[in-house]
N, C-alpha and C. Protein backbone atom coordinates (compact mmCIF):
# COMPACT_ATOMS: atom_id res chain seq x y z
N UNK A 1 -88.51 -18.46 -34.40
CA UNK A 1 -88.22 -17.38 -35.32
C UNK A 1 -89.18 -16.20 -35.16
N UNK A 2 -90.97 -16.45 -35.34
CA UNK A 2 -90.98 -15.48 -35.16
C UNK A 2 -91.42 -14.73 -33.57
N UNK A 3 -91.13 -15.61 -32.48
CA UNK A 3 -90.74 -15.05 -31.36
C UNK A 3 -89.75 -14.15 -31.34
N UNK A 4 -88.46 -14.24 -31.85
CA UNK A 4 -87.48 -13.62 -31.90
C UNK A 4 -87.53 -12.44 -32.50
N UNK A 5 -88.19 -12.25 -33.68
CA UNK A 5 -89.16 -10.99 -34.06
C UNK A 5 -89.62 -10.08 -33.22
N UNK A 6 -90.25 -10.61 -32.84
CA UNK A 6 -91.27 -9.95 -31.38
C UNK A 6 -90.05 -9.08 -30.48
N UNK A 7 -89.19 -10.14 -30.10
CA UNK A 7 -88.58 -9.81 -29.28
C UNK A 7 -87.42 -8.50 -29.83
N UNK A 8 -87.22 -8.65 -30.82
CA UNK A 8 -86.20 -7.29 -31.69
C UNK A 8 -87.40 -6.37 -31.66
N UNK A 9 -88.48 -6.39 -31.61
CA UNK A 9 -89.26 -5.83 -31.95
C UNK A 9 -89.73 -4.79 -30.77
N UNK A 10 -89.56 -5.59 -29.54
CA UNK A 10 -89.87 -5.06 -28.19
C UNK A 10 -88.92 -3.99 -27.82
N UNK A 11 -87.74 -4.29 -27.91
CA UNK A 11 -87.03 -3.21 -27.58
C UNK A 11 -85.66 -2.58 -28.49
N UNK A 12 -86.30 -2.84 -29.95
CA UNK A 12 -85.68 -2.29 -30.63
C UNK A 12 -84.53 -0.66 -30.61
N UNK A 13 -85.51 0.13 -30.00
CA UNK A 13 -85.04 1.70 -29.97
C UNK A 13 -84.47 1.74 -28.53
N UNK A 14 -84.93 1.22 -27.59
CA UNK A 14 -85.01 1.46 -25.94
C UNK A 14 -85.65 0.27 -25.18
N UNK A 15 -84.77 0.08 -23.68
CA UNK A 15 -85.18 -0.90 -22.89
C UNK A 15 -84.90 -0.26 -21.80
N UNK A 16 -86.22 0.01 -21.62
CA UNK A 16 -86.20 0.55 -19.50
C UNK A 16 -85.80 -0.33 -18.67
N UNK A 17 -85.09 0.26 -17.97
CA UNK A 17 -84.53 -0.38 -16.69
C UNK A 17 -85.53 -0.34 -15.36
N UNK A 18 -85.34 -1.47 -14.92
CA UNK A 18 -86.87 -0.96 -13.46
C UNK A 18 -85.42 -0.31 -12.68
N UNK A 19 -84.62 -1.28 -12.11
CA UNK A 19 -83.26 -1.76 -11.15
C UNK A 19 -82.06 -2.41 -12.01
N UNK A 20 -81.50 -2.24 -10.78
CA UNK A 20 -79.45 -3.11 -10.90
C UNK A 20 -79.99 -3.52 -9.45
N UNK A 21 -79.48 -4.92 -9.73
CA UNK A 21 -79.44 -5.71 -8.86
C UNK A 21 -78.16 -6.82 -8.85
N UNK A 22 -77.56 -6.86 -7.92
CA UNK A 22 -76.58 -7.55 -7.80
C UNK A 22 -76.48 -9.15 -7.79
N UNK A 23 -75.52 -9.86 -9.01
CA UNK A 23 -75.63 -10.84 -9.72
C UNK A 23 -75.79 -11.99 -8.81
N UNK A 24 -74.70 -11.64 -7.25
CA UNK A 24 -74.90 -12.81 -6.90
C UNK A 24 -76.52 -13.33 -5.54
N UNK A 25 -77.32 -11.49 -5.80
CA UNK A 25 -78.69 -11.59 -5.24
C UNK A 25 -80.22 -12.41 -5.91
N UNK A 26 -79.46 -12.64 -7.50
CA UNK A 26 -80.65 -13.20 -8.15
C UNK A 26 -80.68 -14.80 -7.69
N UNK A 27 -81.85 -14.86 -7.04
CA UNK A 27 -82.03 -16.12 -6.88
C UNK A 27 -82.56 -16.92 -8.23
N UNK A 28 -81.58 -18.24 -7.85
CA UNK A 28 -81.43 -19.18 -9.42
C UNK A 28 -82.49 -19.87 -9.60
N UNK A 29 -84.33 -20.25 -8.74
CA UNK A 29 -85.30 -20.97 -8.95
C UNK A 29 -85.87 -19.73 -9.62
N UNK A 30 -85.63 -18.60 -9.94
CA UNK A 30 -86.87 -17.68 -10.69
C UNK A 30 -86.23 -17.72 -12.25
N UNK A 31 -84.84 -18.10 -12.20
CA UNK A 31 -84.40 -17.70 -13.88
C UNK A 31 -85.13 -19.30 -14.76
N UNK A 32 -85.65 -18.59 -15.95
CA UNK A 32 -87.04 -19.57 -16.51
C UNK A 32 -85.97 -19.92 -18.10
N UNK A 33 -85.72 -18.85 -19.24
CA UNK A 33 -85.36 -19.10 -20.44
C UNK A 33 -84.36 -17.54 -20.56
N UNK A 34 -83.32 -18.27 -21.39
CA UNK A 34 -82.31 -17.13 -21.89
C UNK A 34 -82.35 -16.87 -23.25
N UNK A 35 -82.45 -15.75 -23.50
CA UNK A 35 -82.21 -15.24 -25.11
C UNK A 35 -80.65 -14.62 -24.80
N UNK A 36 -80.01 -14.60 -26.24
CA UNK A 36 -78.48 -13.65 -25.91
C UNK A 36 -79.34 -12.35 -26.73
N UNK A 37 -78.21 -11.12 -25.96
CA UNK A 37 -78.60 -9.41 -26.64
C UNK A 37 -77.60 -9.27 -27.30
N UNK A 38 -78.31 -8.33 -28.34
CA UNK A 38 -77.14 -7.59 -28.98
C UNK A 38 -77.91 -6.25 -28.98
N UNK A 39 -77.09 -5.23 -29.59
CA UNK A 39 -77.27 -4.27 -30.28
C UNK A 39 -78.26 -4.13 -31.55
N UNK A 40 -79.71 -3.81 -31.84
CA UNK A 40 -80.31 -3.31 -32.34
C UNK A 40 -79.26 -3.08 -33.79
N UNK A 41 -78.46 -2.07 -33.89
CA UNK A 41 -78.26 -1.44 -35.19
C UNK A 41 -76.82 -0.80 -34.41
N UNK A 42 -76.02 -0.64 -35.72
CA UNK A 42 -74.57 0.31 -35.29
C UNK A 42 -74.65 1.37 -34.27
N UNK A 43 -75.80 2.26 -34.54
CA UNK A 43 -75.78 3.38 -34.10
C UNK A 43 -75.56 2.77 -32.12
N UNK A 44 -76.09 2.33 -31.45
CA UNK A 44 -76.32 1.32 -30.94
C UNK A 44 -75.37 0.55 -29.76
N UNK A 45 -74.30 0.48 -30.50
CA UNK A 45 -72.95 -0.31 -30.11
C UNK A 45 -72.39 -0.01 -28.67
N UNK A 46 -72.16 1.08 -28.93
CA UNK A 46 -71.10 2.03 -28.76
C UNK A 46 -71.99 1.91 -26.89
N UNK A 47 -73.44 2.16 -27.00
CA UNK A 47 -73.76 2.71 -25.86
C UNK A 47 -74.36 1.27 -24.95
N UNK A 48 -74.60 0.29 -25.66
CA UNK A 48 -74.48 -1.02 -25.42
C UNK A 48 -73.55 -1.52 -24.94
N UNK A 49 -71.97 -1.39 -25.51
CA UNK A 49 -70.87 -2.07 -25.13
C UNK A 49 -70.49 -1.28 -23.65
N UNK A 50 -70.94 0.28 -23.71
CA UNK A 50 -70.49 1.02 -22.16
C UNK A 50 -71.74 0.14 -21.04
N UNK A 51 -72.40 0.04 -21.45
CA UNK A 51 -73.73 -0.77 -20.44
C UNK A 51 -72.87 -1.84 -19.77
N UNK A 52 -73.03 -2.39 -20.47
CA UNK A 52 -72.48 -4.33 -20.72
C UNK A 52 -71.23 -3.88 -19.73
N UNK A 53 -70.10 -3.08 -19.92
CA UNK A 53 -68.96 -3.26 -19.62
C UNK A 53 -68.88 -2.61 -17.67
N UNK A 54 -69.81 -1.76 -17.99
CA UNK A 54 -70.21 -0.96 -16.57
C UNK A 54 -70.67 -2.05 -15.38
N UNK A 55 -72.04 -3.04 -16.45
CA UNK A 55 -72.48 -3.54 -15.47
C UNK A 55 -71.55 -4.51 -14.79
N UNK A 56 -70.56 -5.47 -15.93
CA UNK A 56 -70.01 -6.23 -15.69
C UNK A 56 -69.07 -5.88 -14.58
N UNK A 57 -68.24 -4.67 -14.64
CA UNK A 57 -67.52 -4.03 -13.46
C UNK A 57 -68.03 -4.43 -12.05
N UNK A 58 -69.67 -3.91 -12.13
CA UNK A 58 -70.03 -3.92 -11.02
C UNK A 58 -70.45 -5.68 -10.14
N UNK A 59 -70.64 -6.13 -11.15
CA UNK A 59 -71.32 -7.67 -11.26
C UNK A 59 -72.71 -7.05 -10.86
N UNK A 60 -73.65 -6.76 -11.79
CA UNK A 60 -74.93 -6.06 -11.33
C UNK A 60 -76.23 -6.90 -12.68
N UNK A 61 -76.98 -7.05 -12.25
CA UNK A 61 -77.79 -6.97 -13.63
C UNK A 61 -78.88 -6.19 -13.76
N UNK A 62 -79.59 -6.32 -14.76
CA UNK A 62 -80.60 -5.11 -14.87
C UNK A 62 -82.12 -5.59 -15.30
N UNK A 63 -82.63 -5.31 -14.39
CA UNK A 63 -84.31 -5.85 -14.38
C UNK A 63 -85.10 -5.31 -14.97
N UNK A 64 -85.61 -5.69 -15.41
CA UNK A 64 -86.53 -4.83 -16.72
C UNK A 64 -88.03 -5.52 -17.34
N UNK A 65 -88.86 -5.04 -17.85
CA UNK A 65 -89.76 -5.68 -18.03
C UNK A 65 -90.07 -5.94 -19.88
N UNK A 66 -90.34 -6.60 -20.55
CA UNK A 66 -90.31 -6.72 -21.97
C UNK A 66 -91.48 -7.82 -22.78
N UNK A 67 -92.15 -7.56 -23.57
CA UNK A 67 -93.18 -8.43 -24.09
C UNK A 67 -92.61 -9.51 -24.76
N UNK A 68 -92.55 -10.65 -24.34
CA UNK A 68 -92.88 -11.94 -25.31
C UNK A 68 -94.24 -12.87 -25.51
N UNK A 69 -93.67 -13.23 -26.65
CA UNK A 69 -95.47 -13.91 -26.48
C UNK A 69 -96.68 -13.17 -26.47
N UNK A 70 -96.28 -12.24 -26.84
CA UNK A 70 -97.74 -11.05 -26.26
C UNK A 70 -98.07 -10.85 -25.08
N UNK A 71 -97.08 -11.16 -24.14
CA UNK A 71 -97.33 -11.17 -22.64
C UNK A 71 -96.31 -10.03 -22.12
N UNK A 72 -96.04 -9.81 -21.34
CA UNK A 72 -95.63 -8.86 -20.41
C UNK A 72 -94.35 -9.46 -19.73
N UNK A 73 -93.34 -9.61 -19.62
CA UNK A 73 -92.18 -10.81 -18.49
C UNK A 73 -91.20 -9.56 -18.11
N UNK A 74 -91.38 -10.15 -16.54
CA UNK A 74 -89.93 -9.49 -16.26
C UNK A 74 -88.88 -10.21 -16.41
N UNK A 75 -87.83 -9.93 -16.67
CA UNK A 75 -86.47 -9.94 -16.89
C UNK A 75 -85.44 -10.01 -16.19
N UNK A 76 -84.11 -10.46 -16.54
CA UNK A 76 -82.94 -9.92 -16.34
C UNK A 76 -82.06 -9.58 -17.42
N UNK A 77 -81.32 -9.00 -17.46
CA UNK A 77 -80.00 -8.87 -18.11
C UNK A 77 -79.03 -8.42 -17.74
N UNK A 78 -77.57 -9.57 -18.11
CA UNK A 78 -77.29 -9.49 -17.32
C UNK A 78 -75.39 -9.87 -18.44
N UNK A 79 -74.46 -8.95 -18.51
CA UNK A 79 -73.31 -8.90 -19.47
C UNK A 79 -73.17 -10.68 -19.60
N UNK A 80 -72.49 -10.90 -20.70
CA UNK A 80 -72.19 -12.20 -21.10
C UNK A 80 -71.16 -12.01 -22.77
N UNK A 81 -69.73 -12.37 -22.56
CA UNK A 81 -69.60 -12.31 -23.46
C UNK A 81 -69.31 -11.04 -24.27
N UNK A 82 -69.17 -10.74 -25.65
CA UNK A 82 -69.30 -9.42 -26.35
C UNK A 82 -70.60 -9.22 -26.16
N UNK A 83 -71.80 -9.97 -25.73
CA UNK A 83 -73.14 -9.29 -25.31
C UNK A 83 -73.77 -9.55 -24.17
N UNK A 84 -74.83 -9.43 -24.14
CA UNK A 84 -75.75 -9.86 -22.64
C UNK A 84 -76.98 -10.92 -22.78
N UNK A 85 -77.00 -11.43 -21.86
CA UNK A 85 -78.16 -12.51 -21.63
C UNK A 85 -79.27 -11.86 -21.08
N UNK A 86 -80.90 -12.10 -21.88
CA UNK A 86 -81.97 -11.41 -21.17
C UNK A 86 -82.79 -12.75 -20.60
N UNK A 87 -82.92 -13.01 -19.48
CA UNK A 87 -83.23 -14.41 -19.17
C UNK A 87 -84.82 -14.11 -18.52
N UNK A 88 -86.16 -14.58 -18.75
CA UNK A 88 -87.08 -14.32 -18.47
C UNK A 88 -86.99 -14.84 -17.28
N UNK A 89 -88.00 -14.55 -15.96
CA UNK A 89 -88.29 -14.78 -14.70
C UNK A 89 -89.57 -15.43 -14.16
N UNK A 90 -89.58 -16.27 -13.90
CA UNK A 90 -91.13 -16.77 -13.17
C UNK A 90 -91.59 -15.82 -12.23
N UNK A 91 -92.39 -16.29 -12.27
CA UNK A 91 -92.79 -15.22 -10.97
C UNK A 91 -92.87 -15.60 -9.74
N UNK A 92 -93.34 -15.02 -8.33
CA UNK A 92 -93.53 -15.32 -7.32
C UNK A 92 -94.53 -15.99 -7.46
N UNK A 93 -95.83 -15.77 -7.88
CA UNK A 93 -96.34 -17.20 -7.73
C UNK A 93 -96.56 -17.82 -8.34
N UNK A 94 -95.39 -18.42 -9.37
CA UNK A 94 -95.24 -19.94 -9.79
C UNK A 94 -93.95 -20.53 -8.90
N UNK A 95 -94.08 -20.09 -7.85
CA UNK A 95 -92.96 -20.87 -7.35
C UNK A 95 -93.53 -21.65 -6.52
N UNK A 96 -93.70 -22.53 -5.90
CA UNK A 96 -94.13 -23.39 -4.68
C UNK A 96 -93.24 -22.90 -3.20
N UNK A 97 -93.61 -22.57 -2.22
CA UNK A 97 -93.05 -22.27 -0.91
C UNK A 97 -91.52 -23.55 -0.59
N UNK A 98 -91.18 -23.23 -0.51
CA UNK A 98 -89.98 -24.31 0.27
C UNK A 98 -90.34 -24.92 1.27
N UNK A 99 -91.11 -24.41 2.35
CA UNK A 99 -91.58 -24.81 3.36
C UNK A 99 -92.35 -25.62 2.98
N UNK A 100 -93.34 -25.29 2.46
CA UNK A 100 -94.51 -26.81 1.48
C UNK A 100 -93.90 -28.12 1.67
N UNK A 101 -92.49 -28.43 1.24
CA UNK A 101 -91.57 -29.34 0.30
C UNK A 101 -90.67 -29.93 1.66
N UNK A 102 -90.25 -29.06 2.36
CA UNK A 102 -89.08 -29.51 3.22
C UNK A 102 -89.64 -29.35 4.37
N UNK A 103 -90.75 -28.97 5.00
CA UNK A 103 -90.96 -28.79 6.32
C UNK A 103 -90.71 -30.44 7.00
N UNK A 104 -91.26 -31.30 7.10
CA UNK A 104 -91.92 -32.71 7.26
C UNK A 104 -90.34 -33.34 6.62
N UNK A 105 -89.33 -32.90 5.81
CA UNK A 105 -88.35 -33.79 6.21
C UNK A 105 -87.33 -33.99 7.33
N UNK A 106 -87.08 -35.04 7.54
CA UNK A 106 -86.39 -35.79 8.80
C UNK A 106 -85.40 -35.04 8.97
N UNK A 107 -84.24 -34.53 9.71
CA UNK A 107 -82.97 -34.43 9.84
C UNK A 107 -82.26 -35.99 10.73
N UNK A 108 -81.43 -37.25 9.97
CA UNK A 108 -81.07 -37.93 10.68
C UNK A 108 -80.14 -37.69 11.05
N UNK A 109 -79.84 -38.75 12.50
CA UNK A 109 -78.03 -38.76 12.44
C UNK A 109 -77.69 -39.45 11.66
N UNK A 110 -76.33 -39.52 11.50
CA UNK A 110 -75.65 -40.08 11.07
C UNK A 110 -73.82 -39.91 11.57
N UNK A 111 -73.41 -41.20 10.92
CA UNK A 111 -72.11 -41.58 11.16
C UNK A 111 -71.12 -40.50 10.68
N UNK A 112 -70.04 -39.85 11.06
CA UNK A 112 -68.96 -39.19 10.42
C UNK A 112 -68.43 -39.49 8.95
N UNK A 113 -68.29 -40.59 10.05
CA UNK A 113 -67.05 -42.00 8.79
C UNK A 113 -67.94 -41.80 7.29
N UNK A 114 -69.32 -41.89 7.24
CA UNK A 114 -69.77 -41.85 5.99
C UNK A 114 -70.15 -40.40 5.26
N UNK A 115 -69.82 -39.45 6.10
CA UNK A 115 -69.61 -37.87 5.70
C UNK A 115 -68.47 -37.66 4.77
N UNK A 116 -67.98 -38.41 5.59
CA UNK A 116 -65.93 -38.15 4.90
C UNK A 116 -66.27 -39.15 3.98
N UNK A 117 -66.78 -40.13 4.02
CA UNK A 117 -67.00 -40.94 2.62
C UNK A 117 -67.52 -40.73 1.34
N UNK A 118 -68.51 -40.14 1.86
CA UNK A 118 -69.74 -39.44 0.40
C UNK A 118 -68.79 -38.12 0.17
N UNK A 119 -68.35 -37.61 0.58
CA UNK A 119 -67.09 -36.47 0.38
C UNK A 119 -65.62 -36.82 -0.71
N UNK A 120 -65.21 -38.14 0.19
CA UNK A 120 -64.61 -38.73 -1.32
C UNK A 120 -64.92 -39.23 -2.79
N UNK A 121 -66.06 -39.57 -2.40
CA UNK A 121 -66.61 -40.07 -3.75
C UNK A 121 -67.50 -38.50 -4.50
N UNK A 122 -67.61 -37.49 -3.86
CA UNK A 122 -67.92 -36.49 -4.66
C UNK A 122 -66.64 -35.93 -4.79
N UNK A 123 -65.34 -35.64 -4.73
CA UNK A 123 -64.13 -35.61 -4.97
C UNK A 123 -63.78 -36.06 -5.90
N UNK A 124 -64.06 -37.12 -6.00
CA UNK A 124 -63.59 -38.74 -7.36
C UNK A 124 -64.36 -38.02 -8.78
N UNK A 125 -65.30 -37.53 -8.49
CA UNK A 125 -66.40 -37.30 -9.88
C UNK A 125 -66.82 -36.17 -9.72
N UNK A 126 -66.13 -34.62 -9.20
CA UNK A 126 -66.40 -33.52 -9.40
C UNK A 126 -65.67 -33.02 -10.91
N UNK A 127 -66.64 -32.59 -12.30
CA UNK A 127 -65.75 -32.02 -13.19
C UNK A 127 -65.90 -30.29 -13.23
N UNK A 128 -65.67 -30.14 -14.57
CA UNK A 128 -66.24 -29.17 -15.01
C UNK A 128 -67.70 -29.17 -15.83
N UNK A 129 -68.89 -28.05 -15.34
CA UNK A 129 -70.28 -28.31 -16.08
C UNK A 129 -69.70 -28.23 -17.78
N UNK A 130 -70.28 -29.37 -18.25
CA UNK A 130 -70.17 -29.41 -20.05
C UNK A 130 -71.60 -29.81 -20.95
N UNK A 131 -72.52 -29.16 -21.03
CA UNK A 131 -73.86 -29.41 -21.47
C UNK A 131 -74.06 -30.07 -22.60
N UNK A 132 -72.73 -29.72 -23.54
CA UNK A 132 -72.49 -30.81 -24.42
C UNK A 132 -72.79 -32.29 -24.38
N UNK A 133 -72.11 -32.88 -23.10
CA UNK A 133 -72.51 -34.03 -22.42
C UNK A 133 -74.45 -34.61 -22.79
N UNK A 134 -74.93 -33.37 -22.51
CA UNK A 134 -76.18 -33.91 -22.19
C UNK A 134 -76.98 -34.77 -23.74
N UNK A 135 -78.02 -35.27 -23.29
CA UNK A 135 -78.52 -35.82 -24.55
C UNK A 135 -80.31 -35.59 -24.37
N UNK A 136 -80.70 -35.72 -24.88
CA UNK A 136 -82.28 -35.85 -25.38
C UNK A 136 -82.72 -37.19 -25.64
N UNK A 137 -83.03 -38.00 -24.40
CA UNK A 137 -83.37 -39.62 -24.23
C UNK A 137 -84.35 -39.63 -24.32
N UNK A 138 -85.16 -38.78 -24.78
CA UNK A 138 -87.12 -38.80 -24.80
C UNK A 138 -87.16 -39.23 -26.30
N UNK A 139 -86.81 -38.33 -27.29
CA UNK A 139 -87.45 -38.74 -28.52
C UNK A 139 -86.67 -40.45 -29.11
């Protein structure tokens, strides 16, 4: 709650844009937490809903920088809906290299026959994502 404060608070009047960057260029290991946007106040709407509807045209989102936490985060946002998603970003270096992780693994052979196999059985049990599904087995 009162994060969310903060956050009406940050860009209540105005939110600078750094860039538009194209939706399907954001790489998916930097997106960290999503808040949904709205509109500030009526006055508001009108120039919000042309944003939202522009960007969505383009499939673009918009990078920006905004305080939470008392910290500084860059951003995205990015249309969703009657509003937009501002999803905070890790940074470059909290990411670990890929190379770190995958250099040193094997490439084996392997058989066809069990290509086309593991292919059917991801066939058998491909749905639709439903997060609903999920549960909280910790507490």
């Amino acid at each position: 709650p009162d994060d969310i404060k903060k956050l009406k608070l940050t860009f209540a009047h105005t939110l600078e844009v750094e860039e538009f960057v194209a939706l399907d260029d954001i790489d998916t290991r930097y997106l960290e937490k999503p808040y949904y946007v709205i509109p500030a106040d009526g006055a508001a709407v009108e120039a919000f809903s042309v944003l939202r509807e522009a960007m969505a045209k383009k499939r673009v989102a918009a990078r920006s920088c905004v305080v939470l936490y008392q910290r500084g985060r860059e951003v995205v946002i990015q249309p969703f809906g009657k509003g937009m998603l501002l999803t905070e970003l890790r940074t470059h270096d909290e990411m670990i290299p890929e190379k770190t992780v995958f250099d040193d693994l094997k490439s084996p052979k392997y058989d066809q026959d069990l290509l086309e196999i593991a292919g059917l059985l991801i066939d058998k049990k491909v749905t639709k994502f439903d997060p609903s599904k999920f549960e909280d087995t910790y507490e």
